[in-house]
Protein backbone atom coordinates (compact mmCIF):
# COMPACT_ATOMS: atom_id res chain seq x y z
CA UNK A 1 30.93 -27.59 -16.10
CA UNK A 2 30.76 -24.39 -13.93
CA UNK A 3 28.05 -22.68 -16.98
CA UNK A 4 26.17 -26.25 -16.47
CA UNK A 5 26.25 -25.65 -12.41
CA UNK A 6 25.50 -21.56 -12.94
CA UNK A 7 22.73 -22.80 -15.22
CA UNK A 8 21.45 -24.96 -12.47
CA UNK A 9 21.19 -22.93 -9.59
CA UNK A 10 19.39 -20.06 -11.46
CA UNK A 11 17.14 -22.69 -12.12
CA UNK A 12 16.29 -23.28 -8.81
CA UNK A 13 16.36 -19.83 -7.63
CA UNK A 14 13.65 -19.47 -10.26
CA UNK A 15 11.66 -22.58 -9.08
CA UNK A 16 11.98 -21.01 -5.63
CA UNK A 17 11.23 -17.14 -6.26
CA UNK A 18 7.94 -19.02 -8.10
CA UNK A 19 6.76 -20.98 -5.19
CA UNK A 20 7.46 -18.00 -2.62
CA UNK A 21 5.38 -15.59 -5.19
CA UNK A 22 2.89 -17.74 -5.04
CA UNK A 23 1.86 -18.43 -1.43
CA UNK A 24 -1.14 -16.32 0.07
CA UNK A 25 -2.13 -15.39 3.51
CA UNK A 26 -4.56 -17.66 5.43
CA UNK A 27 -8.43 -16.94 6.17
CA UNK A 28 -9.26 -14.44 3.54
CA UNK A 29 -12.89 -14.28 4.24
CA UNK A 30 -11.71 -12.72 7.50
CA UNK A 31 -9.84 -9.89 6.83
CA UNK A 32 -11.32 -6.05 6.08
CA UNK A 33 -9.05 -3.79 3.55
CA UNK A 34 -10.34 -0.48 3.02
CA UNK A 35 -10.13 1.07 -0.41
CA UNK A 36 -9.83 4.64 -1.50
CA UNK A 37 -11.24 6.32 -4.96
CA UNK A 38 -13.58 3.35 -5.62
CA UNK A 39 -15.69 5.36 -7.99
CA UNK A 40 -13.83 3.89 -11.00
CA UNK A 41 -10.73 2.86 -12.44
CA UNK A 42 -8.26 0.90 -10.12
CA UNK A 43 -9.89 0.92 -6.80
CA UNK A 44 -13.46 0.15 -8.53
CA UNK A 45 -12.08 -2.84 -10.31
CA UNK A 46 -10.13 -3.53 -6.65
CA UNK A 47 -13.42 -3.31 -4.76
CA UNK A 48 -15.30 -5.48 -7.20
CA UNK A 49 -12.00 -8.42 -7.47
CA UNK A 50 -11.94 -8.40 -3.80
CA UNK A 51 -15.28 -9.14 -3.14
CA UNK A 52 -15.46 -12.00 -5.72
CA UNK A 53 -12.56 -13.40 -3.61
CA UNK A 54 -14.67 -13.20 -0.27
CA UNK A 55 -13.01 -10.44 1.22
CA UNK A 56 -14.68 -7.85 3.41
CA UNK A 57 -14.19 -4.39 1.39
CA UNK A 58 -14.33 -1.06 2.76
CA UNK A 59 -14.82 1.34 -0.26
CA UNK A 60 -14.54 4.81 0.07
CA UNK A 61 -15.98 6.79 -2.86
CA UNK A 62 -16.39 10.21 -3.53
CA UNK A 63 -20.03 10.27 -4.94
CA UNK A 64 -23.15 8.94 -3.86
CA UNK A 65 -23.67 7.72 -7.53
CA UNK A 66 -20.14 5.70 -7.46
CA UNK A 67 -21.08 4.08 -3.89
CA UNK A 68 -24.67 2.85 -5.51
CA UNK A 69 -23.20 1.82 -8.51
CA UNK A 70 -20.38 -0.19 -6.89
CA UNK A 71 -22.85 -2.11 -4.23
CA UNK A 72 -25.39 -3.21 -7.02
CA UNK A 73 -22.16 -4.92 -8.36
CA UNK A 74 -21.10 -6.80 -5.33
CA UNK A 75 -21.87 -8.68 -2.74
CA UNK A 76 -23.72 -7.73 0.69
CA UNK A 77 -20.12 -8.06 2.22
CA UNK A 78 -18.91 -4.93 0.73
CA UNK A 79 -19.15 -1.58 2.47
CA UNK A 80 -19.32 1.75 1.30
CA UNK A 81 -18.19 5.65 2.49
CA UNK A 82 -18.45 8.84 1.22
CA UNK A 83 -14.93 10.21 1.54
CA UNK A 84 -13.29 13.57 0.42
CA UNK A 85 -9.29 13.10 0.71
CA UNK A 86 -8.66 16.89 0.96
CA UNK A 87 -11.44 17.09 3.97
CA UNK A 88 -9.87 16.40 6.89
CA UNK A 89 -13.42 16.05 8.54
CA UNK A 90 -14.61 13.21 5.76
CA UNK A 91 -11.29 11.77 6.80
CA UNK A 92 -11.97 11.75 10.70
CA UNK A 93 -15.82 10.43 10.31
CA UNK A 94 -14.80 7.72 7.33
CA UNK A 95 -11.62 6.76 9.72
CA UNK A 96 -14.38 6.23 12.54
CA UNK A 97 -16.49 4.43 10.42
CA UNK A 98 -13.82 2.00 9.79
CA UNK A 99 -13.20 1.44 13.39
CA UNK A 100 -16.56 0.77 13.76
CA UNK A 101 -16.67 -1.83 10.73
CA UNK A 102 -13.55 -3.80 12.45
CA UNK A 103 -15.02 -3.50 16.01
CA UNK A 104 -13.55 -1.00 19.06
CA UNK A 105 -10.50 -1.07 19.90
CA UNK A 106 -8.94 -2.17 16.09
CA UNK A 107 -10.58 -5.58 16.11
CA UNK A 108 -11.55 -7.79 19.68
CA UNK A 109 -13.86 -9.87 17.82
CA UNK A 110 -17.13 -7.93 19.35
CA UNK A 111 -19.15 -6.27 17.84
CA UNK A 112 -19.68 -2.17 18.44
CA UNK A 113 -21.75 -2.07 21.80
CA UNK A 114 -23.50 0.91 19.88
CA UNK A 115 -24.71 -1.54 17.21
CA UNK A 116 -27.83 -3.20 16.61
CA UNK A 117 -29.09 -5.81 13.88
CA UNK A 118 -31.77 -4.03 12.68
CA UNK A 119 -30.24 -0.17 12.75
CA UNK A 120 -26.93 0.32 10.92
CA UNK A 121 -23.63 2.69 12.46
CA UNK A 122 -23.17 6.37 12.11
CA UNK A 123 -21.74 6.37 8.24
CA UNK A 124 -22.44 3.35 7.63
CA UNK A 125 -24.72 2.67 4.02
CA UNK A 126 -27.92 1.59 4.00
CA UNK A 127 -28.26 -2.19 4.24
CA UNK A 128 -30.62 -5.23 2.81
CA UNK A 129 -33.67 -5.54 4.93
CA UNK A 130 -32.60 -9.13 5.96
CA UNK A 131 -30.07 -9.48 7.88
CA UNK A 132 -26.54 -10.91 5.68
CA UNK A 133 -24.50 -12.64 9.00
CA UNK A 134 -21.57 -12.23 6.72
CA UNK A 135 -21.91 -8.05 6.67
CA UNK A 136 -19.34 -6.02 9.07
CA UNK A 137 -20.23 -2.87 10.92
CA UNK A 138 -21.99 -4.70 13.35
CA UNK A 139 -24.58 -5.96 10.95
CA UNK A 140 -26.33 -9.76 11.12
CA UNK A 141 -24.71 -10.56 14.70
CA UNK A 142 -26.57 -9.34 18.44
CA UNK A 143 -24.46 -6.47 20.52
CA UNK A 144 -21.65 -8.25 22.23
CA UNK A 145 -21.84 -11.33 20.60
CA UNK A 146 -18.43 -12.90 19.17
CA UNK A 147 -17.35 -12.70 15.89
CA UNK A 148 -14.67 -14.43 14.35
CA UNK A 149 -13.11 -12.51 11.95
CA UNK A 150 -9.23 -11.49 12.29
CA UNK A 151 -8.39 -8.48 14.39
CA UNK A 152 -7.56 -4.64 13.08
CA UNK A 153 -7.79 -3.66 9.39
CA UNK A 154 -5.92 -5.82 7.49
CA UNK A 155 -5.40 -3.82 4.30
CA UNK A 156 -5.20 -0.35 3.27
CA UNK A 157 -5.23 0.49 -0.25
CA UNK A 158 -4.00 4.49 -0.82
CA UNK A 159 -5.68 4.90 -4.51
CA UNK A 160 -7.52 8.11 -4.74
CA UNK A 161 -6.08 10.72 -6.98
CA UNK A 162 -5.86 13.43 -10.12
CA UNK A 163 -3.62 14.33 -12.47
CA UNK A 164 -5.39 17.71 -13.25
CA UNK A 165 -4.33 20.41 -13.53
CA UNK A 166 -1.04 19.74 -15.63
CA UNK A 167 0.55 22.19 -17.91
CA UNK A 168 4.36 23.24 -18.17
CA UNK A 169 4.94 24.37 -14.45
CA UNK A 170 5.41 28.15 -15.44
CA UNK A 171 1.68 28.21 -16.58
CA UNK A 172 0.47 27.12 -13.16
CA UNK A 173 0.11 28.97 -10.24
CA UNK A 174 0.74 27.89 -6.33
CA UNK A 175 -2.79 26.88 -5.89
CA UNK A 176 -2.51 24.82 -9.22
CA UNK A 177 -0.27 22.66 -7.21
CA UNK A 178 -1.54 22.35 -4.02
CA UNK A 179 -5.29 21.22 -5.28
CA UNK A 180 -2.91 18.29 -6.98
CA UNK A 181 -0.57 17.79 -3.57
CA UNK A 182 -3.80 17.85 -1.56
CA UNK A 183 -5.38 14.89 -3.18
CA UNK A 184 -2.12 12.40 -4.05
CA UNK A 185 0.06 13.07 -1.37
CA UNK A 186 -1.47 14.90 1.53
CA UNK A 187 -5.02 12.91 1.78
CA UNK A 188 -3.06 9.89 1.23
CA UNK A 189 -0.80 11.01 4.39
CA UNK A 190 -3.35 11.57 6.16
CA UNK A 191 -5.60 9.17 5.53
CA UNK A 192 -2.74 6.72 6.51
CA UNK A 193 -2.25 8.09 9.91
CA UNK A 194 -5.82 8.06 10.71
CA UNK A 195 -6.44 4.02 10.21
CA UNK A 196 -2.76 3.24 10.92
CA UNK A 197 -3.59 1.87 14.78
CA UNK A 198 -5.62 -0.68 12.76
CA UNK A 199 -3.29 -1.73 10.39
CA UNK A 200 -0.85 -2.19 13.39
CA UNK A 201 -3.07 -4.46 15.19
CA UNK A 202 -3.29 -6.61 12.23
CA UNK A 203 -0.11 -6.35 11.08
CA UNK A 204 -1.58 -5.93 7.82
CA UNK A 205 -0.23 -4.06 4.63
CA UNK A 206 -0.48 -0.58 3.57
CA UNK A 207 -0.47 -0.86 -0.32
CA UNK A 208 -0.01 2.95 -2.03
CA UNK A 209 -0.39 3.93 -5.57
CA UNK A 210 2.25 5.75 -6.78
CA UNK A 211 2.93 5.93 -10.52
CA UNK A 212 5.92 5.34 -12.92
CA UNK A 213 5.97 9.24 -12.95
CA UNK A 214 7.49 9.21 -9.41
CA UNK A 215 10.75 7.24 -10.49
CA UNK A 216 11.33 9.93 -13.83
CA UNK A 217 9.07 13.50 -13.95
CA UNK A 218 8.19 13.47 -17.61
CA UNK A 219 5.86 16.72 -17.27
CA UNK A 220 5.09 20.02 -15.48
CA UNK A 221 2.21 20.39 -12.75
CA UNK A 222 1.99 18.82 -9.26
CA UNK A 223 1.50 14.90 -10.41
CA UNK A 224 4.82 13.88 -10.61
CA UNK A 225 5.77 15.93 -7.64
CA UNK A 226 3.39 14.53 -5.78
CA UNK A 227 3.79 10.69 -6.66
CA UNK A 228 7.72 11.40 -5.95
CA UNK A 229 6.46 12.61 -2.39
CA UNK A 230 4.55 8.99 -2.13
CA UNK A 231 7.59 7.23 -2.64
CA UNK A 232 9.68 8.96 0.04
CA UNK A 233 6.60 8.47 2.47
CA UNK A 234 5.95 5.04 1.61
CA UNK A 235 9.81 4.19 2.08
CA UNK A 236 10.11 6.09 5.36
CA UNK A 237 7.09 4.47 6.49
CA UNK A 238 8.03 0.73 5.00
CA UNK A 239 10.67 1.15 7.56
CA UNK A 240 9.26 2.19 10.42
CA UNK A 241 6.12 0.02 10.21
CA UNK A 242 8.80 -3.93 9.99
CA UNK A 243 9.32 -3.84 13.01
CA UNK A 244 5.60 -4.19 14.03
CA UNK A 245 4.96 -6.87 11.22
CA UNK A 246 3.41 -4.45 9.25
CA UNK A 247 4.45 -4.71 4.97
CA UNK A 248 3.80 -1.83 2.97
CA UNK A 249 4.29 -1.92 -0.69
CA UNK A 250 4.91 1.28 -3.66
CA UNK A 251 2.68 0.26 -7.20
CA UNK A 252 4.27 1.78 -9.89
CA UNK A 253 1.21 2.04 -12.96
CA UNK A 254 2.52 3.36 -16.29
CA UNK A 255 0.46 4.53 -18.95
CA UNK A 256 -3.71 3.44 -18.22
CA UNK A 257 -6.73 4.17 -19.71
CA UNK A 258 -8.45 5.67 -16.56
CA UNK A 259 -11.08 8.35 -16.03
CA UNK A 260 -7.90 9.99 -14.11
CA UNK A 261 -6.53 10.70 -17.88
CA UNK A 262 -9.28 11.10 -19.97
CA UNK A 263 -7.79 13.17 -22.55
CA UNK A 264 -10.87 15.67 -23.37
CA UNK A 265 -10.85 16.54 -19.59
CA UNK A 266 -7.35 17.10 -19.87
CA UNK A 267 -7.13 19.09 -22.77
CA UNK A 268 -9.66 20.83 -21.48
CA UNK A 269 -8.58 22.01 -18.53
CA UNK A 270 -5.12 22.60 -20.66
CA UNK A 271 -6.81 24.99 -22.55
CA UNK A 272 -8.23 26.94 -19.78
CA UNK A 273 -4.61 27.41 -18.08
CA UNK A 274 -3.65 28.88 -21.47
CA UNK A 275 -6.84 31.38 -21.68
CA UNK A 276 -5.22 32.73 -18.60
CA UNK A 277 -1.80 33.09 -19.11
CA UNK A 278 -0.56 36.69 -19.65
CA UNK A 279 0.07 37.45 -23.30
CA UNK A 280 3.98 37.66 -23.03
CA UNK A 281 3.35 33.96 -21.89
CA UNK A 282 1.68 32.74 -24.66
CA UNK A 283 4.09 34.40 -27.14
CA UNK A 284 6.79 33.04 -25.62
CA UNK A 285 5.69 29.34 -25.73
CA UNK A 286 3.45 30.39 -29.25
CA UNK A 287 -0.15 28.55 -30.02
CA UNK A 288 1.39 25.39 -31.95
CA UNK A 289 2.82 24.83 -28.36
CA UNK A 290 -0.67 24.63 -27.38
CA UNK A 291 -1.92 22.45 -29.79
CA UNK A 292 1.07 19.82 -30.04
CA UNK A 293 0.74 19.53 -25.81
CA UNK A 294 -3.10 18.79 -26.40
CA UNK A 295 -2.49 16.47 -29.59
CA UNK A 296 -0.19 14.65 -27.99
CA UNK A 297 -2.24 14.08 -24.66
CA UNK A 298 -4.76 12.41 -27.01
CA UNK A 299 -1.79 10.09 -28.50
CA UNK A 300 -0.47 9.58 -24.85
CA UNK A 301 -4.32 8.16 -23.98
CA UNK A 302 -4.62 5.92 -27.27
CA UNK A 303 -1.04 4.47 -26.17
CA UNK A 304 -2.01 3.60 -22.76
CA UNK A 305 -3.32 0.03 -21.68
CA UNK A 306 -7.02 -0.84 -21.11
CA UNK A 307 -6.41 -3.61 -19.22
CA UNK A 308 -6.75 -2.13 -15.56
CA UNK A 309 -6.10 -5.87 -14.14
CA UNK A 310 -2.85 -5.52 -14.69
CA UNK A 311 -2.63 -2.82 -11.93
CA UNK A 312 -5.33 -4.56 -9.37
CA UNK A 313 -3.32 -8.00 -9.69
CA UNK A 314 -0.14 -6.54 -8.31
CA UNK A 315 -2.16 -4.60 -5.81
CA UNK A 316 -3.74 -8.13 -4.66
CA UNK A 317 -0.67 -9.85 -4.43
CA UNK A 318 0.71 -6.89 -2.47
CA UNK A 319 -2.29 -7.34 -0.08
CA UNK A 320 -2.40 -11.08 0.23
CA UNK A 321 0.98 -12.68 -0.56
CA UNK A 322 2.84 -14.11 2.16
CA UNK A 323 5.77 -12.32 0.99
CA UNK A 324 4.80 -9.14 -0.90
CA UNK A 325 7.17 -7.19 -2.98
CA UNK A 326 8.41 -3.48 -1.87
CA UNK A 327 7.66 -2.42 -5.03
CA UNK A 328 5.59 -3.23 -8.39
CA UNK A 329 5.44 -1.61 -11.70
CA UNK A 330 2.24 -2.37 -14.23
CA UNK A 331 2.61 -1.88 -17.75
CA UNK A 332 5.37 -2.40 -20.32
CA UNK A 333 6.08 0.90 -20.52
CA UNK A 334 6.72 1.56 -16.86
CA UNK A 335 8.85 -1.78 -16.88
CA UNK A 336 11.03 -1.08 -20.06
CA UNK A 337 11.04 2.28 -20.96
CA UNK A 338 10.12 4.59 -17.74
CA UNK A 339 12.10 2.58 -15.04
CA UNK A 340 15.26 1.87 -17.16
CA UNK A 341 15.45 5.39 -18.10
CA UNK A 342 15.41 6.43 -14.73
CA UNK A 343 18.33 4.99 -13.53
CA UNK A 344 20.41 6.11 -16.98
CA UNK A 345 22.37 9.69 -16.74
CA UNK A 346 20.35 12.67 -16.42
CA UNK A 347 21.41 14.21 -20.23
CA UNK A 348 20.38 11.33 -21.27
CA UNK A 349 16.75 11.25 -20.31
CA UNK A 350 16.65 14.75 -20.54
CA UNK A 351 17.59 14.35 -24.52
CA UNK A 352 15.19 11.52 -24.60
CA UNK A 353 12.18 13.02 -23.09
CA UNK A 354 12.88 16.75 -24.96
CA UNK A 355 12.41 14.39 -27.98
CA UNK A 356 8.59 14.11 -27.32
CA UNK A 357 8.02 17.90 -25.96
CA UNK A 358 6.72 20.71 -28.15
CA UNK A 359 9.29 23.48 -28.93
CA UNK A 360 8.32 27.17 -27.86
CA UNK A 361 8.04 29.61 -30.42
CA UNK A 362 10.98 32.13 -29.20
CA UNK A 363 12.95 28.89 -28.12
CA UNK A 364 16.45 30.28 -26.82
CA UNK A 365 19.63 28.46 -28.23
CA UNK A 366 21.88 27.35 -25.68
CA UNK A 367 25.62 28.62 -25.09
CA UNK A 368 28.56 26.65 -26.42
């Protein structure tokens, strides 16, 4: 009787976890989210998704060649900026640019007084000759006219970032980390702050892309370091943010075939940390070191899941679900290897993860 009654209510708790997944915010076709690293991988697929699904996208890329390649692929709704995360001036003129795109003041439903139909904003890309009514950033509506389109930026997706260089931490050097910590942590920090106002106004969602690496640091360099910093900033910041409606959500990716981890630049820039290493170094660790790290890159890439939608469909339910998740982890090997093994004892995930490291050459044996 009581395993029937059990049985029963974690069928309903089921039922109801379902239907509460599965409700969506109202008015889609109003609402701006701005996109980082739109060039490719994630935030390009992103971009492209949200468009289809009548949202008005904000994608900052890095290159010229990424913004002209992502707004032949879209719709006329879909804005472009160029946007360096480690330049704190690309960050300033790309946050203004947003502010622009929403309307002064995070969102009144005007347009920018500066505006005009025919002349796009400072920043803002070049447009279609005829005017698209649909198009923010004051284009297709007069100066001062209403528009009805739901205040402040409603989404921020954090998804720029690099996983180069990486190497075993005592062949990298201070700078080594910082060009790493500059891009994944600090642009995303900073980049936050700037549009923040925005997301207030809306109470929107702040949606940052972490990795599984930030829950268990399986290798040297300043990725894992860094997504572990994204995780303590998007917690502080989950908390500080509820109490102005504001949700902001952690996505945990494992293993994905991205231009992020392409394995020849990888091994490349592997091997050009090892051309500089001093030649006590390189004894120490020994050239099959070397070439097991690389190998196994390559094996690491093969592994790894094409499917990017896996990723982008969390992202979009953390963005337009009524009641989005604190966290989401993409890929079976973030959900039943990386994220179990985080939580086990540390000599145990030590043992496992020494399994799949190379052995130096003048490897020490420990004391009894």
């Amino acid at each position: 009787m009581w395993l029937y009654a059990a049985a029963v209510l974690v069928g309903l708790y089921l039922l109801w976890r379902w239907h509460r997944e599965r409700q969506t915010v109202p008015r889609l076709s109003e609402k701006y989210v701005l996109i980082t690293g739109c060039d490719s991988g994630f935030g390009n697929l992103l971009a492209r998704q949200l468009d289809a699904r009548g949202l008005r996208v904000l994608a900052a890329c890095l290159t010229e060649t990424g913004a002209a390649r992502l707004r032949a692929a879209t719709s006329p709704r879909l804005q472009t900026v160029l946007l360096d995360v480690t330049s704190s001036q690309s960050i300033a003129a790309a946050a203004a640019w947003v502010r622009e795109c929403v309307g002064d003041r995070g969102g009144t439903g005007q347009s920018p007084p500066s505006s005009s139909p025919s002349s796009p904003p400072p920043l803002c890309q070049p447009v279609p000759a005829q005017p698209v009514p649909e198009r923010g950033c004051g284009q297709g509506s007069s100066p001062g006219s209403p528009r009805p389109l739901s205040p402040g930026l409603w989404g921020l997706v954090n998804n720029a970032g690099t996983a180069i260089p990486t190497a075993p931490n005592e062949w990298l050097t201070k700078d080594d980390f910082v060009k790493v910590l500059d891009i994944n942590l600090l642009g995303l920090i900073e980049v936050t702050l700037s549009v923040l106002p925005l997301v207030r106004q809306a109470r929107g969602r702040v949606v940052n892309v972490a990795s599984v690496m930030g829950r268990l640091a399986s290798f040297g360099g300043g990725y894992c370091i860094s997504k572990f910093g994204v995780e303590a900033f998007s917690d502080t910041l989950r908390r500080e943010m509820r109490p102005f409606g504001v949700r902001v959500s952690i996505v945990e990716p494992g293993g994905f075939r991205t231009g992020m981890m392409d394995p020849a630049t990888v091994v490349k820039g592997f091997r050009h940390i090892w051309d500089r290493l001093p030649a006590e170094t390189q004894a120490a660790y020994g050239h099959h070191y070397l070439e097991t790290y690389a190998k196994s890159t390559v094996l690491l890439h093969r592994l790894s899941s094409s499917r990017l939608s896996h990723v982008t469909s969390v992202i979009q339910h953390a963005l337009l679900a009524r009641f989005p998740r604190s966290r989401y982890a993409a890929g079976w090997d973030a959900r039943l290897v990386f994220l179990p093994l985080s939580y086990c004892p540390a000599w145990l995930t030590d043992a496992t993860i020494s399994l799949f490291l190379p052995v130096p050459a003048r490897r020490t044996p420990e004391s009894p």
